[in-house]
PDB file of N, CA and C in Angstrom:
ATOM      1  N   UNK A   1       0.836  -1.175   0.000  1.00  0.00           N
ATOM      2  CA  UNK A   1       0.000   0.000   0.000  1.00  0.00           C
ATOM      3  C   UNK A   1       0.886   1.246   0.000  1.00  0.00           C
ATOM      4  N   UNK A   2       0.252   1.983  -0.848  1.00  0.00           N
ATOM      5  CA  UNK A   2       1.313   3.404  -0.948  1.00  0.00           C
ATOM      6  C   UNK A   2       1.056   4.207   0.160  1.00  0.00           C
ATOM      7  N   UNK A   3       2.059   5.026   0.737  1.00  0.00           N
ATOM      8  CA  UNK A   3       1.995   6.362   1.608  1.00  0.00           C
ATOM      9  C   UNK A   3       1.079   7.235   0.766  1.00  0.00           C
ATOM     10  N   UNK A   4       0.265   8.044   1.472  1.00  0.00           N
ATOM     11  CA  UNK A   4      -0.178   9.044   1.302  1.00  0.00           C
ATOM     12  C   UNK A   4       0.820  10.334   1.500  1.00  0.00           C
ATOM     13  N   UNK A   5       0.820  11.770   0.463  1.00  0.00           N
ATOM     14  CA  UNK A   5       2.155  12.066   0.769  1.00  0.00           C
ATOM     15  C   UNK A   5       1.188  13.486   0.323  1.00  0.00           C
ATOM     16  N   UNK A   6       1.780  14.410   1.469  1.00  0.00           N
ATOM     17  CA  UNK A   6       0.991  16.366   1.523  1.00  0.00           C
ATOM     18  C   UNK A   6       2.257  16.836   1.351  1.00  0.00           C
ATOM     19  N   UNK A   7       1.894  17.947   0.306  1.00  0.00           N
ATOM     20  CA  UNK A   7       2.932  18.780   0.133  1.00  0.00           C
ATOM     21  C   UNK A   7       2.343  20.201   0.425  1.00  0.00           C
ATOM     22  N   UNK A   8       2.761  20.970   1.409  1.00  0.00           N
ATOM     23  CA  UNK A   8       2.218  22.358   1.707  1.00  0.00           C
ATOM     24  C   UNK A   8       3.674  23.358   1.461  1.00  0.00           C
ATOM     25  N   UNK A   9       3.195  24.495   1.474  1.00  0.00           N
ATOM     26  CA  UNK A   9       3.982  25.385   1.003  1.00  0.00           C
ATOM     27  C   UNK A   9       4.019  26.356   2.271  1.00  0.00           C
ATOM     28  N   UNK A  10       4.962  27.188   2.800  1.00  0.00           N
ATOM     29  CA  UNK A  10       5.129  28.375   3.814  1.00  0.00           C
ATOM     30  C   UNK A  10       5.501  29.268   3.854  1.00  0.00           C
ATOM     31  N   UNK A  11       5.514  30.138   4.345  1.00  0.00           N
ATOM     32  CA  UNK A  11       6.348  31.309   3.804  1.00  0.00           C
ATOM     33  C   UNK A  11       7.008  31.421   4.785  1.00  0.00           C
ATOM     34  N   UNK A  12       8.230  31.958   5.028  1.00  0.00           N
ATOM     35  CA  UNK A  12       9.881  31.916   5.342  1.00  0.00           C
ATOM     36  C   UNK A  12       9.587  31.775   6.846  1.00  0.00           C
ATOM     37  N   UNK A  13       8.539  32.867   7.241  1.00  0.00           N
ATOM     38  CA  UNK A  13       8.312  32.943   8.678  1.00  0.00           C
ATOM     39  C   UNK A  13       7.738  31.992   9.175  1.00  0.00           C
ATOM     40  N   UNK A  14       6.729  31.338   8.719  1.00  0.00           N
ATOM     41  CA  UNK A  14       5.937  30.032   8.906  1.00  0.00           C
ATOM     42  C   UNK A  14       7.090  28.741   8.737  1.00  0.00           C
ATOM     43  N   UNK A  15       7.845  28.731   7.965  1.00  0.00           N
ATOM     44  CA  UNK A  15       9.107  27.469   8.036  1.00  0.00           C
ATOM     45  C   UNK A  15       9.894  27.836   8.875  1.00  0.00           C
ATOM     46  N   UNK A  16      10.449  28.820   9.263  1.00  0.00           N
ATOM     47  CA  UNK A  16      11.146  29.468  10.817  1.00  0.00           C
ATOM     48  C   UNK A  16      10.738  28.799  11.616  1.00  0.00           C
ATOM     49  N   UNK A  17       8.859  29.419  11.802  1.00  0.00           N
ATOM     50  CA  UNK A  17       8.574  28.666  13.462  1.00  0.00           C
ATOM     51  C   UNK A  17       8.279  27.804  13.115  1.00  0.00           C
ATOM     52  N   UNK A  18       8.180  26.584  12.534  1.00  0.00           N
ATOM     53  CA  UNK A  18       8.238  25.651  12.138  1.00  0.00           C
ATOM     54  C   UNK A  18       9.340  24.587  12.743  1.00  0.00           C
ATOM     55  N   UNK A  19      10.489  24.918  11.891  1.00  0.00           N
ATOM     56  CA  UNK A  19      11.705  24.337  12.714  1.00  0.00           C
ATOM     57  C   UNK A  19      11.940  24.519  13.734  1.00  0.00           C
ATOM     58  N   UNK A  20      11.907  25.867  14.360  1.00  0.00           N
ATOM     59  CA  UNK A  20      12.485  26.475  15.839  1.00  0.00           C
ATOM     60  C   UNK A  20      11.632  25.206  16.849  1.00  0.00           C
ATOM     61  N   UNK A  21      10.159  25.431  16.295  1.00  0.00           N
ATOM     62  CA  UNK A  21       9.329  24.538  17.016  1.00  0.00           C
ATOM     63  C   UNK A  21       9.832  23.030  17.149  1.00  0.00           C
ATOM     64  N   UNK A  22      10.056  22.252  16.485  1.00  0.00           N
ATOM     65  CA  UNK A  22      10.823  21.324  16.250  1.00  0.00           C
ATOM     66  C   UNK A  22      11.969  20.942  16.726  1.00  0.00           C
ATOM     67  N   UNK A  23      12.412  22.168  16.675  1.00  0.00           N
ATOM     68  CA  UNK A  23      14.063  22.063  17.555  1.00  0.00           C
ATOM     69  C   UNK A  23      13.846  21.744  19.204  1.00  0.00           C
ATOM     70  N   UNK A  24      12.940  22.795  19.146  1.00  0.00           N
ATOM     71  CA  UNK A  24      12.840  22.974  20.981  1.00  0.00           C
ATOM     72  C   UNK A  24      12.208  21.645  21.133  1.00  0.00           C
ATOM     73  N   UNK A  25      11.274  20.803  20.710  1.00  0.00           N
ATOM     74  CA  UNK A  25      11.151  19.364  20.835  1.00  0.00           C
ATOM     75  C   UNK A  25      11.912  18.279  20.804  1.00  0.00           C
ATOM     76  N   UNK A  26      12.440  18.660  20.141  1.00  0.00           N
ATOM     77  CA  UNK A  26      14.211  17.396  19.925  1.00  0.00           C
ATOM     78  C   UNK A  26      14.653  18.379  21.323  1.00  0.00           C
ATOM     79  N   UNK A  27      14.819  18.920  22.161  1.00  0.00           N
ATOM     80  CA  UNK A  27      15.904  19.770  22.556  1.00  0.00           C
ATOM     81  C   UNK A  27      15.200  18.691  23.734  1.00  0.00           C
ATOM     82  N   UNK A  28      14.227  19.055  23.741  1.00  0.00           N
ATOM     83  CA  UNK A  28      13.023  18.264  25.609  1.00  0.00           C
ATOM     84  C   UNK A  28      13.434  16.839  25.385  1.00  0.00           C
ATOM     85  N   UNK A  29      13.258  16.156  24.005  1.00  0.00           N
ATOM     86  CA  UNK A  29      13.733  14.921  24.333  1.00  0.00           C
ATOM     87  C   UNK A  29      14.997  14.598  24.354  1.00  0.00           C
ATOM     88  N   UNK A  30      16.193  15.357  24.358  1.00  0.00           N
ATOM     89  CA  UNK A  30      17.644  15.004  24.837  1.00  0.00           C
ATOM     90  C   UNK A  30      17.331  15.379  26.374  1.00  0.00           C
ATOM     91  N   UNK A  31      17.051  16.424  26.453  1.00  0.00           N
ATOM     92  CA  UNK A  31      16.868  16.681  28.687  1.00  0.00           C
ATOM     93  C   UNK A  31      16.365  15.433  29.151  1.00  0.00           C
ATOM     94  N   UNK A  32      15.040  14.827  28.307  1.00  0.00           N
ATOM     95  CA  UNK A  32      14.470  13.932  28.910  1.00  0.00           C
ATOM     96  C   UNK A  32      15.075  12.499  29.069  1.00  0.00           C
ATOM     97  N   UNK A  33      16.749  12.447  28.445  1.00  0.00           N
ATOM     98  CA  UNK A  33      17.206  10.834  27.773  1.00  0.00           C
ATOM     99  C   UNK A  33      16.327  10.223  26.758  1.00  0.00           C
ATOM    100  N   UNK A  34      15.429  10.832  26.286  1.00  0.00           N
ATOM    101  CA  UNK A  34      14.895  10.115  25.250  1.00  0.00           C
ATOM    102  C   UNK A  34      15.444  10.380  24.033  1.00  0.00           C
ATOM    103  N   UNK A  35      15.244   9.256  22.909  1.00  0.00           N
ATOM    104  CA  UNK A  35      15.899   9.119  21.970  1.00  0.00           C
ATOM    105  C   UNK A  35      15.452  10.370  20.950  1.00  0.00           C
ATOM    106  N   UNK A  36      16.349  10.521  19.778  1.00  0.00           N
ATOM    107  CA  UNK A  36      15.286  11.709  18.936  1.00  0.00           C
ATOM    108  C   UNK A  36      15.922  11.364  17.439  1.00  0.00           C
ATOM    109  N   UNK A  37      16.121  10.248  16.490  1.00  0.00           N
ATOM    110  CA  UNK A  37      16.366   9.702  15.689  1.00  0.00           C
ATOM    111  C   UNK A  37      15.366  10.522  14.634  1.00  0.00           C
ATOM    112  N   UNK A  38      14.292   9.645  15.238  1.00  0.00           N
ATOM    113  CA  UNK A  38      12.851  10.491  14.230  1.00  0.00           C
ATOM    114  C   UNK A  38      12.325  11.646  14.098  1.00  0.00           C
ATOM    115  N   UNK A  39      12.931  12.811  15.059  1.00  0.00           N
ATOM    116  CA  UNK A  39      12.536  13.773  15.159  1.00  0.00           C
ATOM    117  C   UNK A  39      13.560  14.567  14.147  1.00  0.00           C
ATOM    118  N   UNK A  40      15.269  13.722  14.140  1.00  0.00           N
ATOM    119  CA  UNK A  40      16.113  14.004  13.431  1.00  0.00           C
ATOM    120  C   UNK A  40      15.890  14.261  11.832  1.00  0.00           C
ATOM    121  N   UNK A  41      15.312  12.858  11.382  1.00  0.00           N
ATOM    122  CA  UNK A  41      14.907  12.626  10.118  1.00  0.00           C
ATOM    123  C   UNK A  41      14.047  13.714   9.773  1.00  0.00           C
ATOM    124  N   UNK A  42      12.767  13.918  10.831  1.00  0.00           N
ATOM    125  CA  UNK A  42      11.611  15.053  10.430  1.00  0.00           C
ATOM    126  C   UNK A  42      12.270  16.289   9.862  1.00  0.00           C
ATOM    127  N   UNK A  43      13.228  16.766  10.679  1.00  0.00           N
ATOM    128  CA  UNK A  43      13.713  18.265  10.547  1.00  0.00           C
ATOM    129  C   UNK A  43      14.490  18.241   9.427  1.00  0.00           C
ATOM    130  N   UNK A  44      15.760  16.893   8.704  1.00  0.00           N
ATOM    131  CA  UNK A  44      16.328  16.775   7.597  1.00  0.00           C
ATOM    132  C   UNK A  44      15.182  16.949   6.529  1.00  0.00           C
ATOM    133  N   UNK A  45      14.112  16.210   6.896  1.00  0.00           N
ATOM    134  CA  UNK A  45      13.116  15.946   5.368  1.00  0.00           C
ATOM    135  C   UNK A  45      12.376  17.710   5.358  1.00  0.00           C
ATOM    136  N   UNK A  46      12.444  18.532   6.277  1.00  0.00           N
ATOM    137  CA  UNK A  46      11.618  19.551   6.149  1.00  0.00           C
ATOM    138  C   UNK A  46      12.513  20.616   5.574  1.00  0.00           C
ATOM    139  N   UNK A  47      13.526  20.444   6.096  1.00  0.00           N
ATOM    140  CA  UNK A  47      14.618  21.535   5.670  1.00  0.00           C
ATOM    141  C   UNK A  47      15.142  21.249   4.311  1.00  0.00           C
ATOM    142  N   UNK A  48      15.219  19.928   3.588  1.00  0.00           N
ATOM    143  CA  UNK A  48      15.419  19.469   2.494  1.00  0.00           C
ATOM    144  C   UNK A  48      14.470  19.752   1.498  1.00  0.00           C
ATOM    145  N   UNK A  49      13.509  19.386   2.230  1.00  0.00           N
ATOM    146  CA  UNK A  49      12.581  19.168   1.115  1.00  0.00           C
ATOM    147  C   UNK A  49      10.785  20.386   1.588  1.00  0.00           C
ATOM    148  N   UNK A  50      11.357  21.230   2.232  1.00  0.00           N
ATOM    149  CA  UNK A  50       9.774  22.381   2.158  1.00  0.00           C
ATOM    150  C   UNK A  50      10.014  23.243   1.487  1.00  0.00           C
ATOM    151  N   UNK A  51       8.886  23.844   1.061  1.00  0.00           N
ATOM    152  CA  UNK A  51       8.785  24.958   0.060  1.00  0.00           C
ATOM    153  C   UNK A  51       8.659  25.816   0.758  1.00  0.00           C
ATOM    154  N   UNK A  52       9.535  26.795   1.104  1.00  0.00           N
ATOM    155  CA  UNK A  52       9.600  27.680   1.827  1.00  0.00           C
ATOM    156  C   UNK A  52       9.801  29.123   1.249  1.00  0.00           C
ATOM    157  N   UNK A  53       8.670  29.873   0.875  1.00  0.00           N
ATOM    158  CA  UNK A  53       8.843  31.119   0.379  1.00  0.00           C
ATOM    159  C   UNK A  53       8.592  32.250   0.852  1.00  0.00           C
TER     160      UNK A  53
END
């Protein structure tokens, strides 16, 4: 079965808090010892690959 796959678009400020948001979540799960592998991947695939205008 295929992924279902959304492509949205943002503008610069909206992909800002976007990541920042993201960051500070990976940031709680290193304080917390929890792992953040997937949170890793999230922020590579967003920064790689969002349309950020």
């Amino acid at each position: 079965m295929k992924e279902k796959t959304v492509k949205m678009k943002f503008t610069g400020f909206e992909c800002n808090l976007l990541i920042n948001g993201i960051f500070e979540w990976r940031n709680m799960l290193l304080e917390q010892g929890k792992p953040t592998e997937d949170v890793d991947v999230l922020i590579l695939k967003i920064i790689n690959k969002a349309e950020c205008k």
